[in-house]
C-alpha atoms as a PDB file:
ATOM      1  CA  UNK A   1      -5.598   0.557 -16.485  1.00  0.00           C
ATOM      2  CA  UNK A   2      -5.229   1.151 -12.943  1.00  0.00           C
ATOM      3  CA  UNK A   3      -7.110   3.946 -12.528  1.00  0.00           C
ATOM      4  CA  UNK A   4     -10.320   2.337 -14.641  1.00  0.00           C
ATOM      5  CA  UNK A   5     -10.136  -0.962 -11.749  1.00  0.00           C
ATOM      6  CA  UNK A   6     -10.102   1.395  -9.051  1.00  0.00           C
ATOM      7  CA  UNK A   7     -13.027   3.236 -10.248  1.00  0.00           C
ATOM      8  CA  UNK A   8     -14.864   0.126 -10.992  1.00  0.00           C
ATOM      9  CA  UNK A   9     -13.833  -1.406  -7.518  1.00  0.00           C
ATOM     10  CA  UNK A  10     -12.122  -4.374  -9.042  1.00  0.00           C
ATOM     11  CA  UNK A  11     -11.002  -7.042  -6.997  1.00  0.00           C
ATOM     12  CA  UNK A  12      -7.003  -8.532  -7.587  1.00  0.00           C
ATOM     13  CA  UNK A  13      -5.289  -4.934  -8.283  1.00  0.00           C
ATOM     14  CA  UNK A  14      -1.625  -5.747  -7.722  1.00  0.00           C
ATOM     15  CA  UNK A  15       0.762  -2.763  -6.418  1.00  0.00           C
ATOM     16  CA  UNK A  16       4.586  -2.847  -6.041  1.00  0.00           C
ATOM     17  CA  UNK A  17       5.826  -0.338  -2.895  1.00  0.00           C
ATOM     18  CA  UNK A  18       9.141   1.843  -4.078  1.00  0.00           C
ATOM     19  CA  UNK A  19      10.467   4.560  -2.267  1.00  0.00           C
ATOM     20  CA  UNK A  20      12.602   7.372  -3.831  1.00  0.00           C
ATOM     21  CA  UNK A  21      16.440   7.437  -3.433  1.00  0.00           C
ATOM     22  CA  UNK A  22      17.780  10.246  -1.098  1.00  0.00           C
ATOM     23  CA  UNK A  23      17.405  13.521  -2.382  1.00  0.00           C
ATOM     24  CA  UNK A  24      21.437  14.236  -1.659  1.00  0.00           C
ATOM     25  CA  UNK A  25      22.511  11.938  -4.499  1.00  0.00           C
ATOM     26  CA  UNK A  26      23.105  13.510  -8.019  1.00  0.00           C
ATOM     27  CA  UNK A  27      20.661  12.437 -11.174  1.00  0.00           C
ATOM     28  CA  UNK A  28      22.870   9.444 -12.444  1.00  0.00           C
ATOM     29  CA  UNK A  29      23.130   8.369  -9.192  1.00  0.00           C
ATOM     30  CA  UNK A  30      19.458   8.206  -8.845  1.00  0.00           C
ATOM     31  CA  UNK A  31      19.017   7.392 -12.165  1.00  0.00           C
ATOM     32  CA  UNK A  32      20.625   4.286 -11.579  1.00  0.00           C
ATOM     33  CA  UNK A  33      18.807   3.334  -8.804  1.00  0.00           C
ATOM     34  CA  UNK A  34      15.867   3.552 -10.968  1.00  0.00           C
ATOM     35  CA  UNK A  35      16.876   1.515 -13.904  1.00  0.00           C
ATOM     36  CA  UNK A  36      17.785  -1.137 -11.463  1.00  0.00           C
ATOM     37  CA  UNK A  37      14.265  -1.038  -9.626  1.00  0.00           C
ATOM     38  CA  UNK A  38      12.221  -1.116 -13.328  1.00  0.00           C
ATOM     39  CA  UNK A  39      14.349  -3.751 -14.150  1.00  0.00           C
ATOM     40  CA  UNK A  40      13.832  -5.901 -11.271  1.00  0.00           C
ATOM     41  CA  UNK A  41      10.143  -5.583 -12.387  1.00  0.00           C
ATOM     42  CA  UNK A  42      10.445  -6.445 -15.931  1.00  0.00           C
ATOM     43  CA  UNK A  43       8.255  -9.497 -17.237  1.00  0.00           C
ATOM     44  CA  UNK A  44       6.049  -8.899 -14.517  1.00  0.00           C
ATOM     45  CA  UNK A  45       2.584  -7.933 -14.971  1.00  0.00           C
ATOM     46  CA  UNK A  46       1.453  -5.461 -12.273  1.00  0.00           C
ATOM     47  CA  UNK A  47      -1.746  -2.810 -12.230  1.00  0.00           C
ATOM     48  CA  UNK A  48       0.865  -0.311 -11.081  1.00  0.00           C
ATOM     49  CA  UNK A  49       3.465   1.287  -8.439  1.00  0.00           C
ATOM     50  CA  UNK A  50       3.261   2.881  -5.626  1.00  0.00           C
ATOM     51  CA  UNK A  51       6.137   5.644  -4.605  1.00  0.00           C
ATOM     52  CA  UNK A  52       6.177   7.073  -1.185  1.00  0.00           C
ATOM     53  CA  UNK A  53       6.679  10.413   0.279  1.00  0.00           C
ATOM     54  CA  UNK A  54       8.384   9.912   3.592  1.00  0.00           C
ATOM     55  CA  UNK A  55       8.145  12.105   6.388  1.00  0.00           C
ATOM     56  CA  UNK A  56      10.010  12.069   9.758  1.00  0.00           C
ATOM     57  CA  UNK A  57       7.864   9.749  12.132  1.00  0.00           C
ATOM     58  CA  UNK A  58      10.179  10.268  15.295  1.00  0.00           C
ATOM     59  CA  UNK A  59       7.426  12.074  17.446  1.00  0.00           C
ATOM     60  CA  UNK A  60       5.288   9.220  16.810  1.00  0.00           C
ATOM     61  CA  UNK A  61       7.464   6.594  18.406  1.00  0.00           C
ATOM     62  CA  UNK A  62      10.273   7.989  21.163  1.00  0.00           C
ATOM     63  CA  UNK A  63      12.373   4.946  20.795  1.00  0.00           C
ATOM     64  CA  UNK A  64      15.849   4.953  18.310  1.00  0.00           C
ATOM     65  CA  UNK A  65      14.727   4.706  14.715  1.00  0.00           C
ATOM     66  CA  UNK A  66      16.453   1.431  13.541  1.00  0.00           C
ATOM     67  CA  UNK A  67      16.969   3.044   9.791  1.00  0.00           C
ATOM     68  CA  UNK A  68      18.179   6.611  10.114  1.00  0.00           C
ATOM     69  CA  UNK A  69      15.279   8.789   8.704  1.00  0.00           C
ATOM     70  CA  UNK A  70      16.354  10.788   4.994  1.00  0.00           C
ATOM     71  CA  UNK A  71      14.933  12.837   2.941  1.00  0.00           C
ATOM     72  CA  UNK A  72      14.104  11.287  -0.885  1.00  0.00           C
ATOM     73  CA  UNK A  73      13.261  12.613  -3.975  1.00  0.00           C
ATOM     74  CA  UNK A  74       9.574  13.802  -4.512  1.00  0.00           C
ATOM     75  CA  UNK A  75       7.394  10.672  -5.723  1.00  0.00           C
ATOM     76  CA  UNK A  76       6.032  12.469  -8.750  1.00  0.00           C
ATOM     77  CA  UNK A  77       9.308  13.560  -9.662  1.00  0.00           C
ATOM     78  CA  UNK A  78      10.664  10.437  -9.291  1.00  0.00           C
ATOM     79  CA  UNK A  79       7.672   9.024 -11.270  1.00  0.00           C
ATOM     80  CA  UNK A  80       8.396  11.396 -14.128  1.00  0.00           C
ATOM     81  CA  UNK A  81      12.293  12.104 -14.346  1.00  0.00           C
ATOM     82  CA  UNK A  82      13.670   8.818 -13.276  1.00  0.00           C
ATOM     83  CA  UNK A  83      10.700   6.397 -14.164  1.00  0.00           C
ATOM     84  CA  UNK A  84       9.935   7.674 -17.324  1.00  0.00           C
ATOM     85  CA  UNK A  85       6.154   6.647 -15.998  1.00  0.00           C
ATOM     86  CA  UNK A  86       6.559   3.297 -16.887  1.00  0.00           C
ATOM     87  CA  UNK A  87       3.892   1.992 -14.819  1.00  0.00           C
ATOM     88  CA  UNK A  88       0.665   4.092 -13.454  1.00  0.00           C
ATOM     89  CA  UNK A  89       1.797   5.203 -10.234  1.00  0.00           C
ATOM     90  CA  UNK A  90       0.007   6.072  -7.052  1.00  0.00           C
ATOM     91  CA  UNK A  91       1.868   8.997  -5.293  1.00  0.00           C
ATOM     92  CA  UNK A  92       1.636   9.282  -1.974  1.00  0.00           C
ATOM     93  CA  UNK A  93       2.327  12.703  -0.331  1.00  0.00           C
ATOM     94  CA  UNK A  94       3.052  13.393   3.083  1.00  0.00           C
ATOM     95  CA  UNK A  95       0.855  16.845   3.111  1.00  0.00           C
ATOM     96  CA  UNK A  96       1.927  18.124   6.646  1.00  0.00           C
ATOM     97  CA  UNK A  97       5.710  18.386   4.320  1.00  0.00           C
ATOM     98  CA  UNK A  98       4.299  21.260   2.922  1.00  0.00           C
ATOM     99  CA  UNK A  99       2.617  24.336   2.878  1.00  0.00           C
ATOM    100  CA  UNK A 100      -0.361  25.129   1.109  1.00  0.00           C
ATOM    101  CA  UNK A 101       1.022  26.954  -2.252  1.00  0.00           C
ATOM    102  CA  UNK A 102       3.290  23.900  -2.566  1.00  0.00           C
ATOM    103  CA  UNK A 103       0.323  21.731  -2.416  1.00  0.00           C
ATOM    104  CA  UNK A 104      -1.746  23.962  -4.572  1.00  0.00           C
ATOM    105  CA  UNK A 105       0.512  23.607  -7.116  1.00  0.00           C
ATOM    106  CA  UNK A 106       1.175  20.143  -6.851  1.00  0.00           C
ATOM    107  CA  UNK A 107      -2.595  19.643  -7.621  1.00  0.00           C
ATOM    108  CA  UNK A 108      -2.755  21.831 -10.501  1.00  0.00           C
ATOM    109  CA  UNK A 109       0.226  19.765 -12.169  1.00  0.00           C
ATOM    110  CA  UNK A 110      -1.169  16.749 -11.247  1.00  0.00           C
ATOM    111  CA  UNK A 111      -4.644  17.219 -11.454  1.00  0.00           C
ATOM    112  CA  UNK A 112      -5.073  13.478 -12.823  1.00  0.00           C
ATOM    113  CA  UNK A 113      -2.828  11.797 -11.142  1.00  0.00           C
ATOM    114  CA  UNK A 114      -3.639   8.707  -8.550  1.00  0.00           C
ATOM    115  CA  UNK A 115      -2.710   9.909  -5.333  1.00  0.00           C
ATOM    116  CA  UNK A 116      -2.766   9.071  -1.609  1.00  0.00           C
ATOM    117  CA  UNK A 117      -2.592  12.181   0.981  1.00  0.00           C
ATOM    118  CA  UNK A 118      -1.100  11.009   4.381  1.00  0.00           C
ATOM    119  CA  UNK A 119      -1.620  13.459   7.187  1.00  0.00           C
ATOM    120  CA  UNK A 120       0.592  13.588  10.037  1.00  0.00           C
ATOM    121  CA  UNK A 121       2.028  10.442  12.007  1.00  0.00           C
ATOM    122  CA  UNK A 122       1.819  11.956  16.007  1.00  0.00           C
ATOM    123  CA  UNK A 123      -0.826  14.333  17.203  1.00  0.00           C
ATOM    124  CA  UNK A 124       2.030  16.452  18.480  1.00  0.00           C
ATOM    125  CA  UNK A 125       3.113  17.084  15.132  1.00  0.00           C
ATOM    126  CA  UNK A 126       2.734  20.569  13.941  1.00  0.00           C
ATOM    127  CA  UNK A 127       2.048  20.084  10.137  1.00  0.00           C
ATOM    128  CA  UNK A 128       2.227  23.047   7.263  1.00  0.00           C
ATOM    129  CA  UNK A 129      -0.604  21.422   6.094  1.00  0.00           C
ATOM    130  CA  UNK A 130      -3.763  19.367   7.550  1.00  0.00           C
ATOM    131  CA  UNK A 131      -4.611  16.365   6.090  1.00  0.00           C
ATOM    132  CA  UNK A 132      -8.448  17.883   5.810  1.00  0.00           C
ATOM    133  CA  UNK A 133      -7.114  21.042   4.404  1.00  0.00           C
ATOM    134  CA  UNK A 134      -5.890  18.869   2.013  1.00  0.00           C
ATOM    135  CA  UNK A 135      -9.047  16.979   0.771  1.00  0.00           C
ATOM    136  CA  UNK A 136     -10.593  20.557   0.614  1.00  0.00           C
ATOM    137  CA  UNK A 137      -7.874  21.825  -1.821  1.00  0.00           C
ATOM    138  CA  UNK A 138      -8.051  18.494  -4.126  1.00  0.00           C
ATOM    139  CA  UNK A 139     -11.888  18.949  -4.124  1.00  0.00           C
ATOM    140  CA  UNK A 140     -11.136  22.736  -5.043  1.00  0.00           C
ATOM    141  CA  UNK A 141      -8.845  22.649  -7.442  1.00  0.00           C
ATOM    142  CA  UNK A 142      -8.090  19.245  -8.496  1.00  0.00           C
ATOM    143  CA  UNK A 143     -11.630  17.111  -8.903  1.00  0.00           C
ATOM    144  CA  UNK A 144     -10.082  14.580 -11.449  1.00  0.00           C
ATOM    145  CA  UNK A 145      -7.166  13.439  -9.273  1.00  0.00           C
ATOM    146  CA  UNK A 146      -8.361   9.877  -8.122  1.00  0.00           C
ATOM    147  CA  UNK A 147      -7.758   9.932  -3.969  1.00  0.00           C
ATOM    148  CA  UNK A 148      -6.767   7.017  -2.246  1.00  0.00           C
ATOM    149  CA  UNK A 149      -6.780   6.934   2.079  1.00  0.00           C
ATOM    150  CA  UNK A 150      -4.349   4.871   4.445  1.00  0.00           C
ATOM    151  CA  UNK A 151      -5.891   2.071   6.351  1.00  0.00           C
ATOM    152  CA  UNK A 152      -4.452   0.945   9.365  1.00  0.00           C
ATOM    153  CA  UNK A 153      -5.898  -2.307  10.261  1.00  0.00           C
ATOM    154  CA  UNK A 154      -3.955  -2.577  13.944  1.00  0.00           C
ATOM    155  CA  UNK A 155      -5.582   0.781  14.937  1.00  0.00           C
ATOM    156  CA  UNK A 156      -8.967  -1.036  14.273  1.00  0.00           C
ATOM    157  CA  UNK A 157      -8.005  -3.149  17.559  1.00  0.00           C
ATOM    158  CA  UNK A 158      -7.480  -0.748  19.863  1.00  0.00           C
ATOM    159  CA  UNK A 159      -9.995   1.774  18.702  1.00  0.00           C
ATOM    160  CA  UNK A 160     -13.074  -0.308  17.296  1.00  0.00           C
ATOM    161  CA  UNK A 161     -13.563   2.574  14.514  1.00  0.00           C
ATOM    162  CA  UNK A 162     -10.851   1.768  11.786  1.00  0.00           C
ATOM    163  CA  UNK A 163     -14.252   1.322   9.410  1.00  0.00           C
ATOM    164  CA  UNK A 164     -15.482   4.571  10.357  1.00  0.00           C
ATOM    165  CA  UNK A 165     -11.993   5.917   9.565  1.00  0.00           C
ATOM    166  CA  UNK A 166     -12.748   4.740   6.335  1.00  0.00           C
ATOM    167  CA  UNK A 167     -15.878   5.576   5.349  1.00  0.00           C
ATOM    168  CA  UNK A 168     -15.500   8.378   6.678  1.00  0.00           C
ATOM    169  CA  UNK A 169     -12.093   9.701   4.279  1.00  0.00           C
ATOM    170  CA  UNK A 170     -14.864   7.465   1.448  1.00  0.00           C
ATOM    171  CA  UNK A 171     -17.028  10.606   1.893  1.00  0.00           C
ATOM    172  CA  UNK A 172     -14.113  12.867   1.499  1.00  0.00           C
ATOM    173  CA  UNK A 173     -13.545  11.623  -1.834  1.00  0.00           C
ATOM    174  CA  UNK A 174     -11.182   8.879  -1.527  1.00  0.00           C
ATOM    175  CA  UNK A 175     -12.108   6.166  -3.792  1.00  0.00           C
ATOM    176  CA  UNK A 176      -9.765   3.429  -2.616  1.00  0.00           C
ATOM    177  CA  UNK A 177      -6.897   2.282   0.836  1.00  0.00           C
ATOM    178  CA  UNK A 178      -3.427   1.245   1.146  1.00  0.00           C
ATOM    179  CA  UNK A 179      -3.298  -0.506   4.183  1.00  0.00           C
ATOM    180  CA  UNK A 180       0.070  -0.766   6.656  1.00  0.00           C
ATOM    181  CA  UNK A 181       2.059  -3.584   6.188  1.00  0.00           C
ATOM    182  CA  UNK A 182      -0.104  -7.128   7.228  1.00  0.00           C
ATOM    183  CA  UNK A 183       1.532  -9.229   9.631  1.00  0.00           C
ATOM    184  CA  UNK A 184      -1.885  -9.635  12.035  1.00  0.00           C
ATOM    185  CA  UNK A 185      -4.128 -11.644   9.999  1.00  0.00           C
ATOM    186  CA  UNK A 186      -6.858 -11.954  12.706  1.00  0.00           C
ATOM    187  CA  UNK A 187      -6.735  -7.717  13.094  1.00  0.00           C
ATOM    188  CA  UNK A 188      -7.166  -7.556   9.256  1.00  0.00           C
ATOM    189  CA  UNK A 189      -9.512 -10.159   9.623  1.00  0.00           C
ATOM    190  CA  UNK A 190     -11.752  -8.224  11.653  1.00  0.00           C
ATOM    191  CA  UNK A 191     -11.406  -4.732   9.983  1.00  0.00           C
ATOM    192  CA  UNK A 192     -12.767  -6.386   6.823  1.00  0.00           C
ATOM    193  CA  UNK A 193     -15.707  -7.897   9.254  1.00  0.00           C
ATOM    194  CA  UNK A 194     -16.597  -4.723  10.369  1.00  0.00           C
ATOM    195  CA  UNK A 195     -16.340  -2.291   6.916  1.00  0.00           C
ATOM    196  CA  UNK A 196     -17.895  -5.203   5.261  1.00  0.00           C
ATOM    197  CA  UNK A 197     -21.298  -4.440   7.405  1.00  0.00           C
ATOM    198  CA  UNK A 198     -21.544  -0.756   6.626  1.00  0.00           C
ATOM    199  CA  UNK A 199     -22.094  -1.886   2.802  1.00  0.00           C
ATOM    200  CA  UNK A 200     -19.718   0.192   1.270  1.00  0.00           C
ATOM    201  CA  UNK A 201     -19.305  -0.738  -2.383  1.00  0.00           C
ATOM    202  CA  UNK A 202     -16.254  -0.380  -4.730  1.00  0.00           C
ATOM    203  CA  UNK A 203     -14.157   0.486  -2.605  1.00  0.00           C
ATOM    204  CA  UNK A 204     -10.531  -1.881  -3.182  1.00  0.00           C
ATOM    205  CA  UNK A 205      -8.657  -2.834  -0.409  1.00  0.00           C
ATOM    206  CA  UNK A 206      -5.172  -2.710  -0.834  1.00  0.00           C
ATOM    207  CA  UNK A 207      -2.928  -4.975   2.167  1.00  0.00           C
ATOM    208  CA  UNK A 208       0.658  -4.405   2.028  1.00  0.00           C
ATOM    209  CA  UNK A 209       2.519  -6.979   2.586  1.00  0.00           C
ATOM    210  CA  UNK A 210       6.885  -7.342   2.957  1.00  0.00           C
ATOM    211  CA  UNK A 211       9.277  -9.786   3.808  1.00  0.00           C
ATOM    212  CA  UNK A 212      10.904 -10.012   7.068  1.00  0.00           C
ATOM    213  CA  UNK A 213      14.454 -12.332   7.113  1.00  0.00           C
ATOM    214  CA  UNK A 214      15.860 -10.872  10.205  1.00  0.00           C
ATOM    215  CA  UNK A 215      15.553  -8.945  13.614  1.00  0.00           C
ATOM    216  CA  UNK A 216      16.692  -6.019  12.744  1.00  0.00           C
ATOM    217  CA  UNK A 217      14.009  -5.661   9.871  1.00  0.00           C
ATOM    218  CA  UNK A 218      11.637  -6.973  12.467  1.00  0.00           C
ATOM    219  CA  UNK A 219      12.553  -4.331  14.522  1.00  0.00           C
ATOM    220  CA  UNK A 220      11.930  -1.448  12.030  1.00  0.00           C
ATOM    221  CA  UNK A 221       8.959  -3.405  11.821  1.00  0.00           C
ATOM    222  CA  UNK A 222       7.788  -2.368  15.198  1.00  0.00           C
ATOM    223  CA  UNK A 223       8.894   0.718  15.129  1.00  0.00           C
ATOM    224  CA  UNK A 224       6.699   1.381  12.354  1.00  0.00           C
ATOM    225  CA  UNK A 225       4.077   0.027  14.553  1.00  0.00           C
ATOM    226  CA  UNK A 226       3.401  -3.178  12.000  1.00  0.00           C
ATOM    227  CA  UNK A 227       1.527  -5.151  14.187  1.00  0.00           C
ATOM    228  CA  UNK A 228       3.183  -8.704  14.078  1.00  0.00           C
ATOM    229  CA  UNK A 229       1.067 -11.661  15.886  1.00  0.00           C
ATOM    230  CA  UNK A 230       3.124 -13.847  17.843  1.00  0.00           C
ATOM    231  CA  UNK A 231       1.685 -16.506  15.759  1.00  0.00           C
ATOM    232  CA  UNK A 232       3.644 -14.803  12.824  1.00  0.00           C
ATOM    233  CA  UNK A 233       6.748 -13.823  15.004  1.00  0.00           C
ATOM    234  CA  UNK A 234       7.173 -17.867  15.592  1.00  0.00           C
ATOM    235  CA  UNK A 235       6.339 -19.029  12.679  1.00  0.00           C
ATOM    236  CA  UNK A 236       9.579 -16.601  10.778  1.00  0.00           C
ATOM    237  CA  UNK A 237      12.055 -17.248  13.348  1.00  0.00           C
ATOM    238  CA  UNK A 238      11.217 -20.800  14.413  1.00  0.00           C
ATOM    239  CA  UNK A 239      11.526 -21.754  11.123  1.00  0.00           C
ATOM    240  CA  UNK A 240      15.084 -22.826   9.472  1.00  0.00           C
ATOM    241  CA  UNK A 241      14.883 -19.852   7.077  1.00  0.00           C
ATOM    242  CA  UNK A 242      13.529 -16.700   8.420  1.00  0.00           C
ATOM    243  CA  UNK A 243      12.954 -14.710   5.274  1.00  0.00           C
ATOM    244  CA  UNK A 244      11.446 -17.586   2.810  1.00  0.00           C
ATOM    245  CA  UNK A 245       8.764 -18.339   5.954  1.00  0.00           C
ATOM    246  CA  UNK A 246       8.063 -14.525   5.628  1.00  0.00           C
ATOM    247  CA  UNK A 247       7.399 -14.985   2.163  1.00  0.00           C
ATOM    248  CA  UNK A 248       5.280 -17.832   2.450  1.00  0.00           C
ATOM    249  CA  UNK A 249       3.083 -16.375   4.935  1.00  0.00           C
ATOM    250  CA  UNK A 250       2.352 -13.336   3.447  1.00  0.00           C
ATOM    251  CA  UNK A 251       1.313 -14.972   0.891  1.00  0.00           C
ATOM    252  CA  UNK A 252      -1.054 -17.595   2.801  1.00  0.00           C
ATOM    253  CA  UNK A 253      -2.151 -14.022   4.129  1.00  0.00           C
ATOM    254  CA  UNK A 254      -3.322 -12.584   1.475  1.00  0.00           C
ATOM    255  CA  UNK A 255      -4.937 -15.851  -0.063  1.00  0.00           C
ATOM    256  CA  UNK A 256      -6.685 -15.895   2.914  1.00  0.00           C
ATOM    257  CA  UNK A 257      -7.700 -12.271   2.710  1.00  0.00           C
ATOM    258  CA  UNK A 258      -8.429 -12.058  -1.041  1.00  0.00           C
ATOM    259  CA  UNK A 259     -11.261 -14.717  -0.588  1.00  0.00           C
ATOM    260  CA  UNK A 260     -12.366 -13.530   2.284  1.00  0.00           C
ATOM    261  CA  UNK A 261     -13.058 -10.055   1.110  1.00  0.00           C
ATOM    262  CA  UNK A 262     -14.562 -11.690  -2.113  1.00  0.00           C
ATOM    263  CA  UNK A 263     -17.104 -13.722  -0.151  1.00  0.00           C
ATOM    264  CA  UNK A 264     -18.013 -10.466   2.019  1.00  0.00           C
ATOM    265  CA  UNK A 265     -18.416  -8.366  -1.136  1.00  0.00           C
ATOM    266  CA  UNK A 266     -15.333  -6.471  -0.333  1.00  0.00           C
ATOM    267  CA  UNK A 267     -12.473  -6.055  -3.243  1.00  0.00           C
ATOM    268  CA  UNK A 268      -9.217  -7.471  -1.481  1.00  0.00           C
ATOM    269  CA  UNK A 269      -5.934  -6.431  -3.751  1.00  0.00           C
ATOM    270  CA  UNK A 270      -2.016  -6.298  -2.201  1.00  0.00           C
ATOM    271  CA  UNK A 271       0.945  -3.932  -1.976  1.00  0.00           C
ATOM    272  CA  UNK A 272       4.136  -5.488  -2.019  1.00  0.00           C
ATOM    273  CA  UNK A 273       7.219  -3.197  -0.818  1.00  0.00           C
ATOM    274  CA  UNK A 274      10.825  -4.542   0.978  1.00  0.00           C
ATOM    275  CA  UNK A 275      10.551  -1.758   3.875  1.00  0.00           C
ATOM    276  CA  UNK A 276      14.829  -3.043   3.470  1.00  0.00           C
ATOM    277  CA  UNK A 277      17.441  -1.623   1.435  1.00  0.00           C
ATOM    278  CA  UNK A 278      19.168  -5.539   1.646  1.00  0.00           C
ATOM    279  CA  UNK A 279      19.340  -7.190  -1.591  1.00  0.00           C
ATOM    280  CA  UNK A 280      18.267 -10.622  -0.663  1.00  0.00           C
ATOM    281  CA  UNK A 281      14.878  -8.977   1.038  1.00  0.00           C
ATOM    282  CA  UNK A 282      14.328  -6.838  -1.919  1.00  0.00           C
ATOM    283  CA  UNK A 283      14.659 -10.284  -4.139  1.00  0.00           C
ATOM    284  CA  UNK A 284      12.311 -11.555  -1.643  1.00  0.00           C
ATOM    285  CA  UNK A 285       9.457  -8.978  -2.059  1.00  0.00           C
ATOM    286  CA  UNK A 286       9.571  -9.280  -5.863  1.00  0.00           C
ATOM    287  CA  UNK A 287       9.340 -13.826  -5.191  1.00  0.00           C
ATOM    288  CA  UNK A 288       6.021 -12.477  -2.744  1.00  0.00           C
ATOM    289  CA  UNK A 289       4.662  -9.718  -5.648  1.00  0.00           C
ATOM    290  CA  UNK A 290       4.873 -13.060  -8.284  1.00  0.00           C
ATOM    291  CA  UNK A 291       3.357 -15.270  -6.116  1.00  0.00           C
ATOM    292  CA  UNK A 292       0.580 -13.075  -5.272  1.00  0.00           C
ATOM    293  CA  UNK A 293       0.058 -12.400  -8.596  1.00  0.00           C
ATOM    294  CA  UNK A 294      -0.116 -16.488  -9.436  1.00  0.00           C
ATOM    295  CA  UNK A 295      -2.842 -16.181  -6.290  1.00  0.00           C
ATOM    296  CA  UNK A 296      -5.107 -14.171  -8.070  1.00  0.00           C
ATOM    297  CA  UNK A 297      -4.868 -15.149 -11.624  1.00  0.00           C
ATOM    298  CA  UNK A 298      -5.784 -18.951 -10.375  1.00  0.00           C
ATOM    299  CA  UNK A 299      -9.259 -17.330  -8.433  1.00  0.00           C
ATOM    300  CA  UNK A 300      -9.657 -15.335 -11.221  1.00  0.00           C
ATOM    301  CA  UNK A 301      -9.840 -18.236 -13.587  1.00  0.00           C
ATOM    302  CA  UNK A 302     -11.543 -20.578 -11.097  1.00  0.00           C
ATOM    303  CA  UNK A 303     -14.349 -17.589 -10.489  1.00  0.00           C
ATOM    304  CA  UNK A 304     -14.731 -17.889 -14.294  1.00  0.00           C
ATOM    305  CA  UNK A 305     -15.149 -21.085 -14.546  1.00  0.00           C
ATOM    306  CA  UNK A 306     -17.586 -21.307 -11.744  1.00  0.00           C
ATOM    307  CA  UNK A 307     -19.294 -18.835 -13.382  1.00  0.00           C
ATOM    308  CA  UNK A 308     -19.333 -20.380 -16.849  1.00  0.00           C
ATOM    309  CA  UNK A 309     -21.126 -23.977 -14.946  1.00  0.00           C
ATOM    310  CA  UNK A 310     -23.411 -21.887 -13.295  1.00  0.00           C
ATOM    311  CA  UNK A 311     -24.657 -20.153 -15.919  1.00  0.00           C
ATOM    312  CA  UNK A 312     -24.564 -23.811 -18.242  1.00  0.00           C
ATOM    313  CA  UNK A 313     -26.701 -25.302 -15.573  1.00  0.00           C
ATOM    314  CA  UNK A 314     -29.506 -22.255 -15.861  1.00  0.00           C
ATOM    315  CA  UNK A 315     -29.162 -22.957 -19.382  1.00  0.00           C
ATOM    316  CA  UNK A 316     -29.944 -26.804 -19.030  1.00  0.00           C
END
């Protein structure tokens, strides 16, 4: 169970990223969508998904959105009317959305639900609700709910205190972090460097990662503020095929990452999402979520076996 690895800080928990279909479309409408997204999924053997709560980000970054910005479905909703809670879910919720009986009684329905509270994305934003008001109500009223934080690795490079960020929302009660989408593997890299010395146990990781096959995405990208290396940028659109080098890095990425993290102590797992509503990147993300998946079984068997020869040697 999903909930049971966080808790036990297990390395290797897999995620797959959905967002909600617009809140304007009628329930068979949506209901399709969903059917369509479960079935995409079928076969595959993932710890759980993760549904997001959007919120406008357009005081965060001035320039044109390259998606137009609508409003979706609420995730637990979604979860529960059109998912049938298929899979564990972690619902994210965009708590400057709304006020604080709204919250309130979110946490009383979900008081044991896995949950990640996002606070606002511009400190010129003028949320209903703070994103410590927040932690104080869940502590309040809702102690069971397991609390997950965002991590943003990129922000670790231009402030130094990404790590503190963290263990600092780890004191608030959040048990686990969904980073931004990778594309920066030296800025990841270096986050895990730095949390890794304040010897903070149990706490899982989680990189996103998503495909990329053309500029426009790219662009979103950006305006996201997705860090992208210009080691990465080359290596997608140098290439002959833009989207299948996307793939194939983010999945040398998180290799990379995933032993890394192991050899520092630090649980490394991945979030796979298509941040695009195009088919052939949405095929793409679930290609990335089964190769990821391959990545970890394999050092989960070889850790085993290493394991098992250690321990025959002691015997010997």
């Amino acid at each position: 169970m999903l909930k049971t690895k966080i808790k036990q800080g297990k390395s290797g928990i897999v995620l797959y990223g959905l967002t909600p279909p617009k809140i304007s479309l009628s329930h068979d409408e949506a209901k399709e969508i969903a059917l369509r997204q479960l079935s995409r999924l079928d076969g595959i053997k993932i710890d759980g998904l993760v549904i997001y709560d959007l919120q406008d980000e357009s005081n965060r970054n001035s320039s044109n959105r390259t998606f137009e910005f609508v409003r979706t479905i609420k995730p637990e909703i979604y979860a529960k009317d059109y998912l049938q809670n298929r899979y564990e879910a972690v619902i994210y919720k965009a708590v400057g959305n709304y006020n604080e009986a709204e919250f309130k009684e979110f946490l009383q329905t979900h008081s044991d639900a896995i949950s990640i509270f996002v606070g606002a994305s511009s400190a010129i934003d003028t949320p209903k609700l703070s994103l410590n008001d927040a932690y104080k109500m869940k502590k309040e009223i809702a102690n069971d709910l397991t609390l997950g934080g965002i991590c943003i690795p990129e922000r670790h490079t231009k402030k130094q205190d990404e790590d503190l960020r963290v263990a600092s929302k780890r004191v608030k009660g959040c048990e686990f972090f969904i980073t931004q989408a990778v594309y920066d593997i030296e800025t990841a890299k270096k986050f895990l460097d730095d949390f890794a010395a304040l010897g903070i146990k149990n706490t899982p990781i989680i990189f996103t990662f998503t495909p990329c096959g053309n500029e426009k995405t790219y662009e979103f990208m950006q305006w996201l503020g997705i860090s992208v290396s210009n080691l990465s940028k080359n290596r997608i659109f140098d290439s002959d095929d833009a989207l299948e080098s996307s793939v194939k890095l983010s999945l040398d990425m998180f290799e990379f990452l995933y032993k890394y993290g192991t050899a520092k102590g630090i649980s490394v797992g991945a979030n796979i999402e298509s941040i695009s509503t195009r088919k052939v990147e949405i095929d793409a993300s679930i290609r990335l979520l089964k190769g990821i998946i391959a990545i970890v079984e394999k050092n989960s068997l070889e850790n085993t076996k290493s394991k098992i020869q250690s321990a025959s040697r002691f015997d010997e």
